[in-house]
Protein backbone atom coordinates (compact mmCIF):
# COMPACT_ATOMS: atom_id res chain seq x y z
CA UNK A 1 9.76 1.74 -23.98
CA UNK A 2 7.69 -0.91 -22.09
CA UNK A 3 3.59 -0.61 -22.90
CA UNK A 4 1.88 -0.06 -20.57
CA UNK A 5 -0.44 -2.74 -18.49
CA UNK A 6 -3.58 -0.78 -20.50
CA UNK A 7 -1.73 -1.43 -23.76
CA UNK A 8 -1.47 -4.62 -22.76
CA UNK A 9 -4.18 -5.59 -21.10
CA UNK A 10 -7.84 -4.71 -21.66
CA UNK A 11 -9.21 -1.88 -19.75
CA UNK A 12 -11.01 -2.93 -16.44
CA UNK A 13 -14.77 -1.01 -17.98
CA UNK A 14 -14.53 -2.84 -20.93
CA UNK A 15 -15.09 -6.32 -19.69
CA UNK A 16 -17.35 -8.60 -17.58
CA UNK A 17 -16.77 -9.16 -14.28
CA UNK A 18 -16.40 -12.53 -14.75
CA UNK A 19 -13.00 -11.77 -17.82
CA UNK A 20 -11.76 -9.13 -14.97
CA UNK A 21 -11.33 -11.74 -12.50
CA UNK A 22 -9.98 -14.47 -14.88
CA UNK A 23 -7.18 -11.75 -15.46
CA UNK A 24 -6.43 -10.55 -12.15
CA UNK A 25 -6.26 -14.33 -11.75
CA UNK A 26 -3.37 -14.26 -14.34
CA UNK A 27 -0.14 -14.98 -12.94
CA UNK A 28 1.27 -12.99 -16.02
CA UNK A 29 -0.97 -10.32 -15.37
CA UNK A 30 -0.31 -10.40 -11.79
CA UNK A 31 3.76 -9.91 -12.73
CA UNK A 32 3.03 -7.23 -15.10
CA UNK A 33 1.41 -5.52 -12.31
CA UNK A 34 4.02 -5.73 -9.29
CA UNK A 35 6.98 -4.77 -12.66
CA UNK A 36 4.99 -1.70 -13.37
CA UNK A 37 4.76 -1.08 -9.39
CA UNK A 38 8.88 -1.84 -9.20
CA UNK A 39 9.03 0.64 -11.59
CA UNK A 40 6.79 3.47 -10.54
CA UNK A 41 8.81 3.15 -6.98
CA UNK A 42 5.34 2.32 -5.54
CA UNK A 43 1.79 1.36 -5.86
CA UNK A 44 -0.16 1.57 -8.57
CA UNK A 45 -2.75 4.19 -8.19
CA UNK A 46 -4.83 3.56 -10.71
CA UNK A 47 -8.40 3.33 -10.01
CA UNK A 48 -11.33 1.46 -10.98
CA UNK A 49 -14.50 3.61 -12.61
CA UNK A 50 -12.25 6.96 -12.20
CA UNK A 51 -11.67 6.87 -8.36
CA UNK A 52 -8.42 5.83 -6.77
CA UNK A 53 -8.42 2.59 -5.36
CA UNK A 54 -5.88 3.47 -2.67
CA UNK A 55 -8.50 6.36 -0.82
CA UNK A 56 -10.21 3.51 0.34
CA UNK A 57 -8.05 0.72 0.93
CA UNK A 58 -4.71 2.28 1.66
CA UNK A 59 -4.24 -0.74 4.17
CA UNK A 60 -3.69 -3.05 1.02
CA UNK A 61 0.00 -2.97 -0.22
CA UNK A 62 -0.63 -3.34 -3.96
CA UNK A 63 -3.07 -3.04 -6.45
CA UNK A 64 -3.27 -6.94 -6.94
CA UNK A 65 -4.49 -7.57 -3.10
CA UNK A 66 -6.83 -4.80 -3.96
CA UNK A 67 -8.38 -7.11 -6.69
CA UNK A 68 -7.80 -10.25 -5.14
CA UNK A 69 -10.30 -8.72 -1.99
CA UNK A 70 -12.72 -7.37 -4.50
CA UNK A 71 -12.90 -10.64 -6.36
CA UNK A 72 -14.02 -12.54 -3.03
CA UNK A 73 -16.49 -9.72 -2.37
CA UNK A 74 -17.97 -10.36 -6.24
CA UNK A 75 -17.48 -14.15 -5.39
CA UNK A 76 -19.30 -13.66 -2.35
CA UNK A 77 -22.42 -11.62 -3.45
CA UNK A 78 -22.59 -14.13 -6.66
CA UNK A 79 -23.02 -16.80 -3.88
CA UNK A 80 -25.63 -15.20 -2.24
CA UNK A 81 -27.56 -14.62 -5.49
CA UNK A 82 -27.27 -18.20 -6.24
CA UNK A 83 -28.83 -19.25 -3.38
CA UNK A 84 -31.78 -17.10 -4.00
CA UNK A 85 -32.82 -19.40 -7.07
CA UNK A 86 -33.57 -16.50 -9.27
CA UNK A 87 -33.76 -19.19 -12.40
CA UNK A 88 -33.86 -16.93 -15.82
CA UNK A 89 -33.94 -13.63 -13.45
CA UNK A 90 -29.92 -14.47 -12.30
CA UNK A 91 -27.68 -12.84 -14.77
CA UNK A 92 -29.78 -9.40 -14.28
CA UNK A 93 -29.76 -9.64 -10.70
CA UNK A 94 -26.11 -10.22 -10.70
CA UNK A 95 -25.24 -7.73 -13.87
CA UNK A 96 -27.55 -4.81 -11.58
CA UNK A 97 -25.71 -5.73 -8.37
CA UNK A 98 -21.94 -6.09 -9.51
CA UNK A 99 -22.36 -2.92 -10.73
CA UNK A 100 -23.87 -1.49 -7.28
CA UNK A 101 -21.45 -3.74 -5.06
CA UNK A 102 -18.36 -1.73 -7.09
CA UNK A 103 -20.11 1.32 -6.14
CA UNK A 104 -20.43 0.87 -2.46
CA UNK A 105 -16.84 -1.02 -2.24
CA UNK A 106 -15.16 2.58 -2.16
CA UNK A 107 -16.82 4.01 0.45
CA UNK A 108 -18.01 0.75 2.75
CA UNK A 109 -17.92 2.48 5.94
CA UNK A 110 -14.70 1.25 8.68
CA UNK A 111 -16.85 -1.55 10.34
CA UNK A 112 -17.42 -3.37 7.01
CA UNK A 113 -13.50 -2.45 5.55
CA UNK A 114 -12.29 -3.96 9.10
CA UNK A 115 -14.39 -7.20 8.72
CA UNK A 116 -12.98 -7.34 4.80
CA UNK A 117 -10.17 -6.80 5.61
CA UNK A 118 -9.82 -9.76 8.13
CA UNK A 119 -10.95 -11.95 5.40
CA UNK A 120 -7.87 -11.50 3.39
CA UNK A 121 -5.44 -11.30 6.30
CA UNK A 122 -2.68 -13.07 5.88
CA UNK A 123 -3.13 -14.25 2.39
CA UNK A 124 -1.03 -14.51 0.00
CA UNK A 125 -0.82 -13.20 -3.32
CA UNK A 126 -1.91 -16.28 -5.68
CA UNK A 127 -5.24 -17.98 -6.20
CA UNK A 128 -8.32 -16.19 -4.69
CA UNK A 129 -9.52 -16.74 -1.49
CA UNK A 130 -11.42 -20.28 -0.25
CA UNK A 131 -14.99 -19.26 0.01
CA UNK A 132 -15.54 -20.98 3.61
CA UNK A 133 -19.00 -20.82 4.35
CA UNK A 134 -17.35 -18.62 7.54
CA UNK A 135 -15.69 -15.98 4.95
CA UNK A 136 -19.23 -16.35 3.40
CA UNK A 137 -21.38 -15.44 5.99
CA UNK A 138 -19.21 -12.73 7.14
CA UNK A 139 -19.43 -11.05 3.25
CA UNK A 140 -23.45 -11.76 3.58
CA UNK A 141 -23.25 -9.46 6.41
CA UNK A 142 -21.35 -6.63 5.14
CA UNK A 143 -23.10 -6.93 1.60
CA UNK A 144 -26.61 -6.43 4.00
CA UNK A 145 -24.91 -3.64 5.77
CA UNK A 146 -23.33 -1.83 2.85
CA UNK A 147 -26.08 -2.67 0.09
CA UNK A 148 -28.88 -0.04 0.79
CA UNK A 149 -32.34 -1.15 0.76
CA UNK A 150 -32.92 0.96 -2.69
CA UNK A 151 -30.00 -1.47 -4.36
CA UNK A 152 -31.90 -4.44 -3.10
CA UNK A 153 -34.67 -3.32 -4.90
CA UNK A 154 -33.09 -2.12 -7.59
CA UNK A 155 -31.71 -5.84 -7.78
CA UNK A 156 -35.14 -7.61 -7.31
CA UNK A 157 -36.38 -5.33 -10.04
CA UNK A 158 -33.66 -5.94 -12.80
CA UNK A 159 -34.88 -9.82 -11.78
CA UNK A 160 -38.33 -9.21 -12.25
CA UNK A 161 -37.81 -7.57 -15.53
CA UNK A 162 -36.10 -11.00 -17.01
CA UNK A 163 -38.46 -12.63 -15.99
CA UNK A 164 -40.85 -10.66 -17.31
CA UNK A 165 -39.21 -10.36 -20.80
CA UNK A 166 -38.83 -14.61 -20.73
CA UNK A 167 -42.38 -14.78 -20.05
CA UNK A 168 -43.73 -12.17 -22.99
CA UNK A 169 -41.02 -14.19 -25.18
CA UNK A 170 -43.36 -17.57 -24.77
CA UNK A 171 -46.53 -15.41 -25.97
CA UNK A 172 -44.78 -15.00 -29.32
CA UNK A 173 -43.29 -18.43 -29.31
């Protein structure tokens, strides 16, 4: 009996964004993935944080152009945090939103899933995505439209809070 990609692999939950995308990256991960879907007869449904990836994004024909998308919209909101020079406040910002962006990447609403969507037209399975600053301003739209203005705050405030914490840490220092 072949083990399965969990047996194989680590579970998506139980690493960092950053080790999930290095795998998906995997080319041996990525065969893995389309034997187990040869095998099944079909797509993988296997979901991400208990929901089904293919209620959403049905339009996608495997599992691996599901994760290849979701990498360029991590890649994407990572960008835009960058840019906002949040110095020692970063990681939380990013650690807060990842979390948030998975969230709302189920249920984006059809205007954002069409404009995703169009980003990864075409592509092939293989290395991610070229972040063009066009691909990138598109995602820095749909992350404004999609992200609520609760999760922006709830962003800014997992910031604040590291910066906070570095700040108390010189008092003692």
């Amino acid at each position: 009996m072949t083990p399965s990609l969990n047996q194989t692999y680590p579970i998506p939950g139980e690493m960092s964004a950053e080790e999930w995308q290095r795998l998906t990256q995997d080319p041996a991960w990525q065969a893995a993935v389309d034997e187990a879907e040869q095998a099944a007869g079909g797509v993988l449904a296997n979901g991400f944080q208990k929901r089904g990836w293919m209620k959403t994004w049905p339009e996608l024909p495997t599992y691996s152009h599901y994760m290849q998308m979701r990498s360029l919209v991590l890649r994407g909101f990572d960008a835009i945090l960058r840019e906002g020079n949040l110095g020692v406040g970063y990681q939380a910002a990013s650690d807060c939103g990842k979390t948030l962006v998975y969230e709302r990447f189920f249920e984006p609403g059809e205007a954002a899933k069409v404009r995703l969507l169009a980003l990864v037209e075409g592509e092939l399975l293989g290395p991610p995505p070229e972040m063009t600053p066009e691909r990138l301003a598109v995602l820095r739209s749909v992350l404004q439209g999609v992200l609520t203005a609760e999760d922006w705050g709830a962003i800014a405030q997992a910031a604040a809070q590291q910066v906070q914490q570095q700040v108390l840490e010189l008092r003692v220092a």
